[in-house]
C-alpha atoms as a PDB file:
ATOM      1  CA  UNK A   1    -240.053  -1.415  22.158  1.00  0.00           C
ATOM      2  CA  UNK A   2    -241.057  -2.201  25.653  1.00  0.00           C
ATOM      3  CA  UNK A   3    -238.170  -3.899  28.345  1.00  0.00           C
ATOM      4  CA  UNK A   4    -239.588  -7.146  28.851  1.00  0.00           C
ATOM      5  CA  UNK A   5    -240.764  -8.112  32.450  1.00  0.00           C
ATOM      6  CA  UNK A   6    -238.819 -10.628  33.647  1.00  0.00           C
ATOM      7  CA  UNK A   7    -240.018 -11.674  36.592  1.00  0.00           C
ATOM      8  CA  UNK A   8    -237.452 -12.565  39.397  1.00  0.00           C
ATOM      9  CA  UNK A   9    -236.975 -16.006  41.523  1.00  0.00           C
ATOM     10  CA  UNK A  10    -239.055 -15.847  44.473  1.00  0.00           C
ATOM     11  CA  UNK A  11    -237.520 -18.580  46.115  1.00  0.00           C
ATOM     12  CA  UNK A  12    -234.585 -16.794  48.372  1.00  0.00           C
ATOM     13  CA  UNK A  13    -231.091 -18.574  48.229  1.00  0.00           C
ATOM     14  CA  UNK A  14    -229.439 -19.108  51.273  1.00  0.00           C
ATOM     15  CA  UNK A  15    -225.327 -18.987  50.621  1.00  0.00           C
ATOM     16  CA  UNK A  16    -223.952 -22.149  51.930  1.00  0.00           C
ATOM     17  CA  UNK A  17    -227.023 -24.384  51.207  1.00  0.00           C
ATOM     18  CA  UNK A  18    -228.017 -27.189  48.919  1.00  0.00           C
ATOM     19  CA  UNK A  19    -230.665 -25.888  46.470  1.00  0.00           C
ATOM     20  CA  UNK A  20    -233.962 -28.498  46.334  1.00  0.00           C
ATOM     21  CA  UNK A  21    -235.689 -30.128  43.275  1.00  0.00           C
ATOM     22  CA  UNK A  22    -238.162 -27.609  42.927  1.00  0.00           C
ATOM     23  CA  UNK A  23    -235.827 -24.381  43.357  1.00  0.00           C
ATOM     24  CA  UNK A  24    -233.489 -25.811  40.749  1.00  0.00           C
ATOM     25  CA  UNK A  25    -236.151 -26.890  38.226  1.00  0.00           C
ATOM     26  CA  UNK A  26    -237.798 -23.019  38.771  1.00  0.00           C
ATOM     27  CA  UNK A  27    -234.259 -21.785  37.639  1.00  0.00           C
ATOM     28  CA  UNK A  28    -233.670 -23.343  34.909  1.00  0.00           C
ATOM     29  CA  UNK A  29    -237.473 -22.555  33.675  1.00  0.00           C
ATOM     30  CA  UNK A  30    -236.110 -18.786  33.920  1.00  0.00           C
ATOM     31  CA  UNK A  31    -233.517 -19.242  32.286  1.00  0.00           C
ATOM     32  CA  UNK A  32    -235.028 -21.375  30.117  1.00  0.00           C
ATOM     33  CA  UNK A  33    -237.643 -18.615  28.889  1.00  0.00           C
ATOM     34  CA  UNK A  34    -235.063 -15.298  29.077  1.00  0.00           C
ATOM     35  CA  UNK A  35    -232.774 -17.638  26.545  1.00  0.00           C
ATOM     36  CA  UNK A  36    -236.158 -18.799  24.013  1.00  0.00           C
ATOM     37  CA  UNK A  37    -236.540 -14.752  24.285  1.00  0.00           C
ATOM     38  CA  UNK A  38    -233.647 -13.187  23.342  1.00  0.00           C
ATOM     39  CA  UNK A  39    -232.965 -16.468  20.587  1.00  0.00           C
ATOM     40  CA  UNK A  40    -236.503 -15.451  19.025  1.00  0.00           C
ATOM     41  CA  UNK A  41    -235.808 -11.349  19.452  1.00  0.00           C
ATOM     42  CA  UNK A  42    -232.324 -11.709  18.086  1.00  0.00           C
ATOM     43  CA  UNK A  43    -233.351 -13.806  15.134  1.00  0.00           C
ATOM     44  CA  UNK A  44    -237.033 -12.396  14.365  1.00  0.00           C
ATOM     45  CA  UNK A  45    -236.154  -9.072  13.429  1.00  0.00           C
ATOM     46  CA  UNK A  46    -238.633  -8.166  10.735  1.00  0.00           C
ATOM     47  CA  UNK A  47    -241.195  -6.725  13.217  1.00  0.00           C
ATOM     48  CA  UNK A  48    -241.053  -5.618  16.878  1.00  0.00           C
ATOM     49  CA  UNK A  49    -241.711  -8.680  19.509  1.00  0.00           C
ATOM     50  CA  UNK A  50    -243.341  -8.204  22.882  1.00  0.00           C
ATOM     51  CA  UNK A  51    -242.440 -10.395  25.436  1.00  0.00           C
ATOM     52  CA  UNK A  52    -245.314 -11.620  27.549  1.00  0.00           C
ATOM     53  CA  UNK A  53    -244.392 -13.616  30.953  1.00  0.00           C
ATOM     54  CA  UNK A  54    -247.227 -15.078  32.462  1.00  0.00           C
ATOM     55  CA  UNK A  55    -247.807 -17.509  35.279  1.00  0.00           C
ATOM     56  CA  UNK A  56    -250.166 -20.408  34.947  1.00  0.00           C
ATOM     57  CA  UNK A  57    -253.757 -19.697  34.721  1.00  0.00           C
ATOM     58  CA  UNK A  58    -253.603 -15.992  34.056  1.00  0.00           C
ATOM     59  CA  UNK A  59    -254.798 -14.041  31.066  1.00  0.00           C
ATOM     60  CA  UNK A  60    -252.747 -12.591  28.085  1.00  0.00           C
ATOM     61  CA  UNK A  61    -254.161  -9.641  25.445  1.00  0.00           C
ATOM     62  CA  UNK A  62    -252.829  -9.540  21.981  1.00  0.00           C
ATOM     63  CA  UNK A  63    -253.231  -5.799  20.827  1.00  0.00           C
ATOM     64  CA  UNK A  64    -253.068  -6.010  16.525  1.00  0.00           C
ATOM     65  CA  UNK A  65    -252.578  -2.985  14.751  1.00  0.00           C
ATOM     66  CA  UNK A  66    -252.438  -2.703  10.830  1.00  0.00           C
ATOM     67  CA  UNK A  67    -250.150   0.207   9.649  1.00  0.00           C
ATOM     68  CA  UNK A  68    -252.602   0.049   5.667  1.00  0.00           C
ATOM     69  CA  UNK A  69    -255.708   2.147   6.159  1.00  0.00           C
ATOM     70  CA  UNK A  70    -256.589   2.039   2.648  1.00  0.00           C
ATOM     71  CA  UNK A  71    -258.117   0.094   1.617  1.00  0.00           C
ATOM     72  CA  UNK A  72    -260.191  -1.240   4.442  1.00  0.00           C
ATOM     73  CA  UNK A  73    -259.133  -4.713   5.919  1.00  0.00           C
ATOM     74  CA  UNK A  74    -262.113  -7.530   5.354  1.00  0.00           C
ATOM     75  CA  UNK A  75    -260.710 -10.257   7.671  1.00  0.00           C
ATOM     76  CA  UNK A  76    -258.328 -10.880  10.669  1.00  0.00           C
ATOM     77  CA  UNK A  77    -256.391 -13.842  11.204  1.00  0.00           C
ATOM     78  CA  UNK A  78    -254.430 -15.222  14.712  1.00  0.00           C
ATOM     79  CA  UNK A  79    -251.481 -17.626  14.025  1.00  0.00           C
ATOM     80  CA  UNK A  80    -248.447 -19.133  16.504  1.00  0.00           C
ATOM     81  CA  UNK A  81    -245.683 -19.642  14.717  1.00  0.00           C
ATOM     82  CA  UNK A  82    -242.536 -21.105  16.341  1.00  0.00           C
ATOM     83  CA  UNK A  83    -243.170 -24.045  18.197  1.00  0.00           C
ATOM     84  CA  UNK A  84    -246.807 -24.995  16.349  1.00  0.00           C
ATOM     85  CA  UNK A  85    -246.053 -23.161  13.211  1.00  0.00           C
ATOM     86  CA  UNK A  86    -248.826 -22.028  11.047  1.00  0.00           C
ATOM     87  CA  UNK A  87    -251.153 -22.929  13.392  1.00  0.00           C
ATOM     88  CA  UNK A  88    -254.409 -21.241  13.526  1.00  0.00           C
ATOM     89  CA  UNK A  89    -256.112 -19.894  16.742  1.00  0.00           C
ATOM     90  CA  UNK A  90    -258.448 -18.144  15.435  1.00  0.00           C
ATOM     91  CA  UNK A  91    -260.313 -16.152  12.340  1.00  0.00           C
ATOM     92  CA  UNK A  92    -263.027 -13.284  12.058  1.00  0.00           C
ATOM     93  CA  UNK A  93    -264.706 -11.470   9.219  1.00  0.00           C
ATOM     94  CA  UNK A  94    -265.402  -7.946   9.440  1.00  0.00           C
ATOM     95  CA  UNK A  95    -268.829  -7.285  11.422  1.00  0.00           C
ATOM     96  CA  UNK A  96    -268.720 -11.128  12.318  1.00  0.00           C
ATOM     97  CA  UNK A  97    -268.089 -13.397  15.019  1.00  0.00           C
ATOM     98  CA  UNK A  98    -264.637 -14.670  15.313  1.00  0.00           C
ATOM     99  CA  UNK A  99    -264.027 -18.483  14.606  1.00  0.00           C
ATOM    100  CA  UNK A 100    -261.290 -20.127  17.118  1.00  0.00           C
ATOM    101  CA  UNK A 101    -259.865 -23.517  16.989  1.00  0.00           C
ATOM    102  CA  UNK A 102    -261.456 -25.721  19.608  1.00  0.00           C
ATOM    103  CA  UNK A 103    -258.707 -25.507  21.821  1.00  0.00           C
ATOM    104  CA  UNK A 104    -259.510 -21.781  22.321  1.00  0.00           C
ATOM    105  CA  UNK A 105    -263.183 -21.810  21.861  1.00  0.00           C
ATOM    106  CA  UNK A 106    -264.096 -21.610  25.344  1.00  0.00           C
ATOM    107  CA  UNK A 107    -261.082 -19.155  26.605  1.00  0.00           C
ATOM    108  CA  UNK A 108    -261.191 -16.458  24.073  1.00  0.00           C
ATOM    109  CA  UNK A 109    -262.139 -13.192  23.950  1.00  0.00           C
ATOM    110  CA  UNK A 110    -262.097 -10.382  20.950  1.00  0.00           C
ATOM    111  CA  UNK A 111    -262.903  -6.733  20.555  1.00  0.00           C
ATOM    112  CA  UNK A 112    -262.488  -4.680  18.308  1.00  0.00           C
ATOM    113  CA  UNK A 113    -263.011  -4.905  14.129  1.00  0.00           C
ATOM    114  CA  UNK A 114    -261.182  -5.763  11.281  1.00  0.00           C
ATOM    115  CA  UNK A 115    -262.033  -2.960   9.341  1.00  0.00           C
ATOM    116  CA  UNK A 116    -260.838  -0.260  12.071  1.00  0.00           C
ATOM    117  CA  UNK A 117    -257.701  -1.862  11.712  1.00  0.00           C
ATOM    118  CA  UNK A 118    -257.537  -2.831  15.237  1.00  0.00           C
ATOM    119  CA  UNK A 119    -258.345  -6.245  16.749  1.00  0.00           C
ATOM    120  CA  UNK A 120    -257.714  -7.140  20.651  1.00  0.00           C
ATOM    121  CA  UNK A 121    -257.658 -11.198  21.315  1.00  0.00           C
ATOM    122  CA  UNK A 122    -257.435 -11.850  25.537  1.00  0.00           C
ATOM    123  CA  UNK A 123    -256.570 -15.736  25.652  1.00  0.00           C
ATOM    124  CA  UNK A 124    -257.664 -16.733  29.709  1.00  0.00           C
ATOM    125  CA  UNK A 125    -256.581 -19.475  31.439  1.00  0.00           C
ATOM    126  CA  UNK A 126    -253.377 -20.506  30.489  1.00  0.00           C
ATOM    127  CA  UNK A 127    -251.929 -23.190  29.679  1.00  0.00           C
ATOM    128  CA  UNK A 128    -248.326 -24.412  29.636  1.00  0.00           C
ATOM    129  CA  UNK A 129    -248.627 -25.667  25.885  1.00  0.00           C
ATOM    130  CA  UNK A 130    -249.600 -22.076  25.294  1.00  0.00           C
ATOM    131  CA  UNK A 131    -246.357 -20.432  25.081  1.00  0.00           C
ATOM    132  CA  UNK A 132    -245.327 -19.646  21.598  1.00  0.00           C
ATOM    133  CA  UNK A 133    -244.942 -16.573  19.188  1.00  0.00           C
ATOM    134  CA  UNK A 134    -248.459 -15.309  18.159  1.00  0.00           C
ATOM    135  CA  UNK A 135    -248.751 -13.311  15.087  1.00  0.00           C
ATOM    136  CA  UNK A 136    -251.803 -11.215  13.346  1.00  0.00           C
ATOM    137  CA  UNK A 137    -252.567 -10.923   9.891  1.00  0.00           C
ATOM    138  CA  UNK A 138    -254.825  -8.645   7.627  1.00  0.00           C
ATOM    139  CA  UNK A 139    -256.687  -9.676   4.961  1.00  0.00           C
ATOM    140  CA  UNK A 140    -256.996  -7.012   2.138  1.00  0.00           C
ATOM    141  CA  UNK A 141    -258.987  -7.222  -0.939  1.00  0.00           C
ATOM    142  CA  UNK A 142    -257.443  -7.137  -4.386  1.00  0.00           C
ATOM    143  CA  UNK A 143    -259.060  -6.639  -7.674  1.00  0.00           C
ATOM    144  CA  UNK A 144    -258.594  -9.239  -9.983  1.00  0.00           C
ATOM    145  CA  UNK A 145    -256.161 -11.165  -7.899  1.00  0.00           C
ATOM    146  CA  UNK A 146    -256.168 -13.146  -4.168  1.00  0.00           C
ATOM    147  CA  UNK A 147    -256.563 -11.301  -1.070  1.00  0.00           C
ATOM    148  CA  UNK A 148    -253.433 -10.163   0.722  1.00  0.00           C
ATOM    149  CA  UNK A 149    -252.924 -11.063   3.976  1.00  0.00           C
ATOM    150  CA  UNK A 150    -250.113  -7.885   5.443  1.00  0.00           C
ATOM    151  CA  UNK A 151    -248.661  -8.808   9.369  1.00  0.00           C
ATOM    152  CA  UNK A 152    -249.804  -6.753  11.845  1.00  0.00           C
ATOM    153  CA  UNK A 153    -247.214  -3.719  13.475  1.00  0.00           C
ATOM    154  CA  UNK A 154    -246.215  -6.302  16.414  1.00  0.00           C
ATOM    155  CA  UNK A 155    -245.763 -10.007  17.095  1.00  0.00           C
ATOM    156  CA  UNK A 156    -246.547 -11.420  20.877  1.00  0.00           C
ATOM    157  CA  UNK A 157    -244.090 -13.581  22.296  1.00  0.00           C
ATOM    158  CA  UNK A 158    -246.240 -15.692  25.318  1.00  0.00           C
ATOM    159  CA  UNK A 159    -244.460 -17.377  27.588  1.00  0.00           C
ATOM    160  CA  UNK A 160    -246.750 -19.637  30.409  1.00  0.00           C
ATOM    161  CA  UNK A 161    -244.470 -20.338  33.892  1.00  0.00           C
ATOM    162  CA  UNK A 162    -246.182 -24.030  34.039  1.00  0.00           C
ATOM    163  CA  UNK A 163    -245.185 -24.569  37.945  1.00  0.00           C
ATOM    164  CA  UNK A 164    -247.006 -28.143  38.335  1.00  0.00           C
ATOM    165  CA  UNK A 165    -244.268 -29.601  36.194  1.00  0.00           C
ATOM    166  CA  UNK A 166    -242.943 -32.182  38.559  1.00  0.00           C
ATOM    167  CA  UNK A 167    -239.245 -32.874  38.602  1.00  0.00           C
ATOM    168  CA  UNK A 168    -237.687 -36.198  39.521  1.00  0.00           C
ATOM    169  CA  UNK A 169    -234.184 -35.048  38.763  1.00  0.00           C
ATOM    170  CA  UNK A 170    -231.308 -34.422  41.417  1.00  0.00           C
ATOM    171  CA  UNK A 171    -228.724 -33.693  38.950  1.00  0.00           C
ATOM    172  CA  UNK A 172    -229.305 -30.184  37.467  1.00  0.00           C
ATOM    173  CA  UNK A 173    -226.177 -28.788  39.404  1.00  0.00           C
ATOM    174  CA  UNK A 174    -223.761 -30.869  36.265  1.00  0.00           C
ATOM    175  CA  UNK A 175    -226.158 -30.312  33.893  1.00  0.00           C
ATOM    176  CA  UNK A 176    -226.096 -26.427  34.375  1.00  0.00           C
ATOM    177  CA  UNK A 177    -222.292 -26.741  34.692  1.00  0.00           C
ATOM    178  CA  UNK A 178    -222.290 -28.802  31.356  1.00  0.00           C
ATOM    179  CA  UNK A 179    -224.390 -25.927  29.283  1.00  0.00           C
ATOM    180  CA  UNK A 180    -222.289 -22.986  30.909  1.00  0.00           C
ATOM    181  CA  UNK A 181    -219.198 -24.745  29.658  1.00  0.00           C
ATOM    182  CA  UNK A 182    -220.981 -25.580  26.133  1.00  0.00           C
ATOM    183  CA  UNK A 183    -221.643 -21.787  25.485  1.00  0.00           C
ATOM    184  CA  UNK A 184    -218.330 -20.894  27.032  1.00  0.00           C
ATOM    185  CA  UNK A 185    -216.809 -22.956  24.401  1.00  0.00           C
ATOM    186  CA  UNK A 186    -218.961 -22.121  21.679  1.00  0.00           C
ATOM    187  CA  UNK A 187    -218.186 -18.460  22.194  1.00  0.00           C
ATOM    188  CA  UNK A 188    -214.328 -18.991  21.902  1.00  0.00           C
ATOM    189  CA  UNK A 189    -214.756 -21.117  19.169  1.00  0.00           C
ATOM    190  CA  UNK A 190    -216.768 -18.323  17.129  1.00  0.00           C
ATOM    191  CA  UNK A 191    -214.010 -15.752  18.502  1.00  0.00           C
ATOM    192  CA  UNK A 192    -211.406 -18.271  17.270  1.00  0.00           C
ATOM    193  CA  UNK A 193    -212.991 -17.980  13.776  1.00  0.00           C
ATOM    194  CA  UNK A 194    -213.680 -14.143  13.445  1.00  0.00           C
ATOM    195  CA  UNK A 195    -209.563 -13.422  14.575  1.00  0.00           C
ATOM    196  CA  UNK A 196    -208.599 -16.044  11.964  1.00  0.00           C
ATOM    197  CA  UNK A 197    -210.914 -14.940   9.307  1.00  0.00           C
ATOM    198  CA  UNK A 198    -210.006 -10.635   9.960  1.00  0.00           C
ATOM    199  CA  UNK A 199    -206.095 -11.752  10.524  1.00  0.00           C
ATOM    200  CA  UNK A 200    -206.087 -13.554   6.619  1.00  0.00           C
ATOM    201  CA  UNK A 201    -208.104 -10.816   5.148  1.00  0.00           C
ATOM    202  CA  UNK A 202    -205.130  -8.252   6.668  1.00  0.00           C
ATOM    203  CA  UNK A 203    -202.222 -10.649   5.074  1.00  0.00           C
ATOM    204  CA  UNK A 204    -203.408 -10.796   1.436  1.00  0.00           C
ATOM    205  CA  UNK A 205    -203.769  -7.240   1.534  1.00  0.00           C
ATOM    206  CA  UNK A 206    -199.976  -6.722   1.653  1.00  0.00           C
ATOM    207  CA  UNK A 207    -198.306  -5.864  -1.053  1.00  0.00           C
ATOM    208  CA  UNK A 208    -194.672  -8.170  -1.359  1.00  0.00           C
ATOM    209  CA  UNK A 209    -191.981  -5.533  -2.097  1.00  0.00           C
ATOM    210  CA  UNK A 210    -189.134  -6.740  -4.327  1.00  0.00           C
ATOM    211  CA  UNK A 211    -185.224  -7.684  -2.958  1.00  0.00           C
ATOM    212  CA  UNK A 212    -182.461  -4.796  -3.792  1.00  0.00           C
ATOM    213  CA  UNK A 213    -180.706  -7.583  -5.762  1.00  0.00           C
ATOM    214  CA  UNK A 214    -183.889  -7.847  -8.281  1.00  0.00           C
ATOM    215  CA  UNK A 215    -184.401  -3.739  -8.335  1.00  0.00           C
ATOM    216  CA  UNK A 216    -180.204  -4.144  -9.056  1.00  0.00           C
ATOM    217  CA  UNK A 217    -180.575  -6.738 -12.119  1.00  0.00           C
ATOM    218  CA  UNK A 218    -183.867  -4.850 -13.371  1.00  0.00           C
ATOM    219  CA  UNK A 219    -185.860  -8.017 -11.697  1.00  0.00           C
ATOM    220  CA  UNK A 220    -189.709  -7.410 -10.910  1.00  0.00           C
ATOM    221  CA  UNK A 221    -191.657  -8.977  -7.878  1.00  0.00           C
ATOM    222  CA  UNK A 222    -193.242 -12.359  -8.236  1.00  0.00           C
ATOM    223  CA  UNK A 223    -197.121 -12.076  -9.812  1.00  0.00           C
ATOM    224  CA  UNK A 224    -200.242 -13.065  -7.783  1.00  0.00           C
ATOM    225  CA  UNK A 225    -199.714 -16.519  -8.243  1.00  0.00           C
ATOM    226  CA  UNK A 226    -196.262 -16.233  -6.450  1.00  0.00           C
ATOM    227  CA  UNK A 227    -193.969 -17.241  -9.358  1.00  0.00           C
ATOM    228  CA  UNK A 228    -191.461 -15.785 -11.063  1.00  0.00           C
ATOM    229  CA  UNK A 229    -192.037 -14.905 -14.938  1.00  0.00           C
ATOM    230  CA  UNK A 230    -188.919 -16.741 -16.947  1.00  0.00           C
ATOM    231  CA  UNK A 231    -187.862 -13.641 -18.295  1.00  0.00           C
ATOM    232  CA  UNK A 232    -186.703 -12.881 -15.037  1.00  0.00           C
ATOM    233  CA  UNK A 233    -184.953 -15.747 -13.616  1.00  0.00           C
ATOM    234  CA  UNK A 234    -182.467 -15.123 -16.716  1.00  0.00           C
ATOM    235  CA  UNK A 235    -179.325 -13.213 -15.250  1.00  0.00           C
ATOM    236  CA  UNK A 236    -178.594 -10.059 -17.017  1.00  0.00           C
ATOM    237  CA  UNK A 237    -176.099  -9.795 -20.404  1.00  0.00           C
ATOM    238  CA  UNK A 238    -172.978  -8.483 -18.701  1.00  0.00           C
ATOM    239  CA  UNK A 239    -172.910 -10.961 -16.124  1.00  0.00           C
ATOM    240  CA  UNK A 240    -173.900 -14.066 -18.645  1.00  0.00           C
ATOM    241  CA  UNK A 241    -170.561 -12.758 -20.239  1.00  0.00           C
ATOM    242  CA  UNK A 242    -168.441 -13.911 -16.957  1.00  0.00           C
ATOM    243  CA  UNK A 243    -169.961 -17.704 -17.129  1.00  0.00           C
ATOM    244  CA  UNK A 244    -168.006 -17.947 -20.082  1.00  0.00           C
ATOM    245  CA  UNK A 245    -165.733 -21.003 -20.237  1.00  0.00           C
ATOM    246  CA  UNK A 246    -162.837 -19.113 -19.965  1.00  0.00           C
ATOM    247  CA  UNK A 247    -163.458 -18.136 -16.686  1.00  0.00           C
ATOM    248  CA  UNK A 248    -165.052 -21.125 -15.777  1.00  0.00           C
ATOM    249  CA  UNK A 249    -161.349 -22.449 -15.656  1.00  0.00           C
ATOM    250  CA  UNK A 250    -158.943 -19.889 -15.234  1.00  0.00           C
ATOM    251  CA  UNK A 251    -154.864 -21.312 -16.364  1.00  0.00           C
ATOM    252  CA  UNK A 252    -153.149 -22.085 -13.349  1.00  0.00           C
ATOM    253  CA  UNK A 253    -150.768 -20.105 -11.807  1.00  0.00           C
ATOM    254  CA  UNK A 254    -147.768 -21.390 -10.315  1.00  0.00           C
ATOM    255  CA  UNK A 255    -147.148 -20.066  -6.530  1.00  0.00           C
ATOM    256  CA  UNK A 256    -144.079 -17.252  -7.041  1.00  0.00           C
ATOM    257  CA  UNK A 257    -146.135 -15.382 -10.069  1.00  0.00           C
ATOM    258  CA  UNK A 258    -143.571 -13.227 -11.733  1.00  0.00           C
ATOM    259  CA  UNK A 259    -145.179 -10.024 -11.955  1.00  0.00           C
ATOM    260  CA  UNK A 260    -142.984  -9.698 -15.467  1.00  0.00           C
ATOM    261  CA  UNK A 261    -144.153 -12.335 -17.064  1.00  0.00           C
ATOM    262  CA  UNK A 262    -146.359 -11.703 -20.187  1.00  0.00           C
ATOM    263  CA  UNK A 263    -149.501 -14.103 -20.782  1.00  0.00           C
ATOM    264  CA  UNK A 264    -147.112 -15.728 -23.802  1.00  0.00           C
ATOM    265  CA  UNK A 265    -144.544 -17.165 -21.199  1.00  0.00           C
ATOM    266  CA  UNK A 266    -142.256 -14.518 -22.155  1.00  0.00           C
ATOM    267  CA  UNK A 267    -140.546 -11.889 -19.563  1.00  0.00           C
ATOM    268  CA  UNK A 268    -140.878  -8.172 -19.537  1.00  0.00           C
ATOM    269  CA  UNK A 269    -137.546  -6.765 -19.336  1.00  0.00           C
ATOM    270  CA  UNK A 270    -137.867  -3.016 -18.004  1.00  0.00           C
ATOM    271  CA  UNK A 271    -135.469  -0.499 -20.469  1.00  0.00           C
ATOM    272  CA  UNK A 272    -133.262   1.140 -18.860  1.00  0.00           C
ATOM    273  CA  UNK A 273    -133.422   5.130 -18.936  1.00  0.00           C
ATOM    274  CA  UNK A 274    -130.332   7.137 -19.284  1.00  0.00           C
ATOM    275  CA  UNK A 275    -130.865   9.502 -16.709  1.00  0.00           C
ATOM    276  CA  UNK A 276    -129.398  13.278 -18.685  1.00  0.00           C
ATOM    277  CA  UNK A 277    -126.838  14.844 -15.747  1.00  0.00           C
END
């Protein structure tokens, strides 16, 4: 694809002055059409665009090129299709005269034949209302069903620098200020978005590893849904054996335990051993 001319401000800018109607009206028209170009590149992918940046008045060719040689094309259409969309400019027959709207009748100019797969349209004296995205098509013929109509290899993006557009505004300084910020926000806002949807993505993918206490008591991790299956919140057999009632409440003991004492109440007395001399 061809690097788009963009042509530069010819106005110079002084540091230290205050910029005048006109010379902030002719920046925001550049800006204006660099923005409508890249939003219509970045979006219209299917084909490859050419940028065309003329001034007022001048002349613009449309080269059309069909990549199907067989069979032979029988008509060629011209169409805009962004800001007047489907609109017709003009249509030709092979080995006829081409047919243009009657806005173009008297400022178009076409060589070139259908049937060699190769048309060139030259729109003169432009207009303002002329910039738009231009598109060719084919027609093919089809046995037994419609004709086809197949896009040409490129689409023409035309964009007319109308410089008698007067400007009664003094207050493009804010406004530009006012769209910087917009975009500025709009980009953290998308980057806000992209870290928060990435950052969830990474959390569900890991795993939760189960406690030493449930790998002790033969306990299992909690399932997908975070819960617990019953089975499992069930303590295991040898420990429901120590919730028994008896040791739920132990007998009291009294503060001086005799160490002799049998669980009956009765006292251990230690036999004496007759020690042999």
């Amino acid at each position: 694809m061809r690097t788009p001319h963009l042509v530069t401000l010819s106005t110079p800018l002084l540091v230290g002055r205050y910029l005048t109607a006109s010379e902030l009206m002719e920046i925001q028209k550049r800006l204006a059409g660099v923005w409508i170009f890249f939003f219509t590149h970045s979006f219209l992918v299917s084909c490859e665009i050419r940028f065309l940046g003329k001034q007022l008045g001048d002349s613009a060719t449309f080269v059309c090129v069909s990549d199907v040689q067989d069979p032979k094309p029988i008509a060629f259409n011209l169409k805009r299709k962004w800001i007047k969309p489907d609109r017709e400019v003009m249509f030709m027959y092979t080995k006829e005269k081409p047919a243009p709207v009657p806005d173009f009748s008297q400022r178009l100019n076409v060589t070139g034949d259908p049937s060699t797969e190769r048309v060139n349209v030259t729109i003169s004296q432009l207009k303002g209302t002329d910039t738009d995205l231009y598109y060719c098509l084919f027609v093919y013929p089809k046995t037994n069903a419609p004709d086809e109509n197949i896009p040409g290899k490129d689409e023409f993006f035309l964009y007319v620098d109308d410089a008698d557009v007067s400007c009664s505004c003094s207050g493009y300084v804010p406004l530009l200020y006012a769209l910087s910020a917009a975009v500025g926000l709009l980009l953290i806002l998308l980057l806000a978005l992209a870290v928060a949807h990435y950052g969830k993505i990474g959390h569900d993918r890991v795993k939760p590893q189960s406690s030493i206490y449930e790998e002790m008591v033969g306990g299992r991790p909690p399932n997908r849904n975070r819960k617990t299956p019953p089975s499992y919140l069930r303590p295991p057999h040898h420990l429901e054996e120590m919730n028994a009632p008896d040791y739920d409440h132990p007998p009291p003991r009294s503060r001086h335990e005799n160490l002799y004492e049998r669980p009956d109440g009765a006292l251990l007395i230690p036999t004496e051993t007759a020690v042999v001399a």
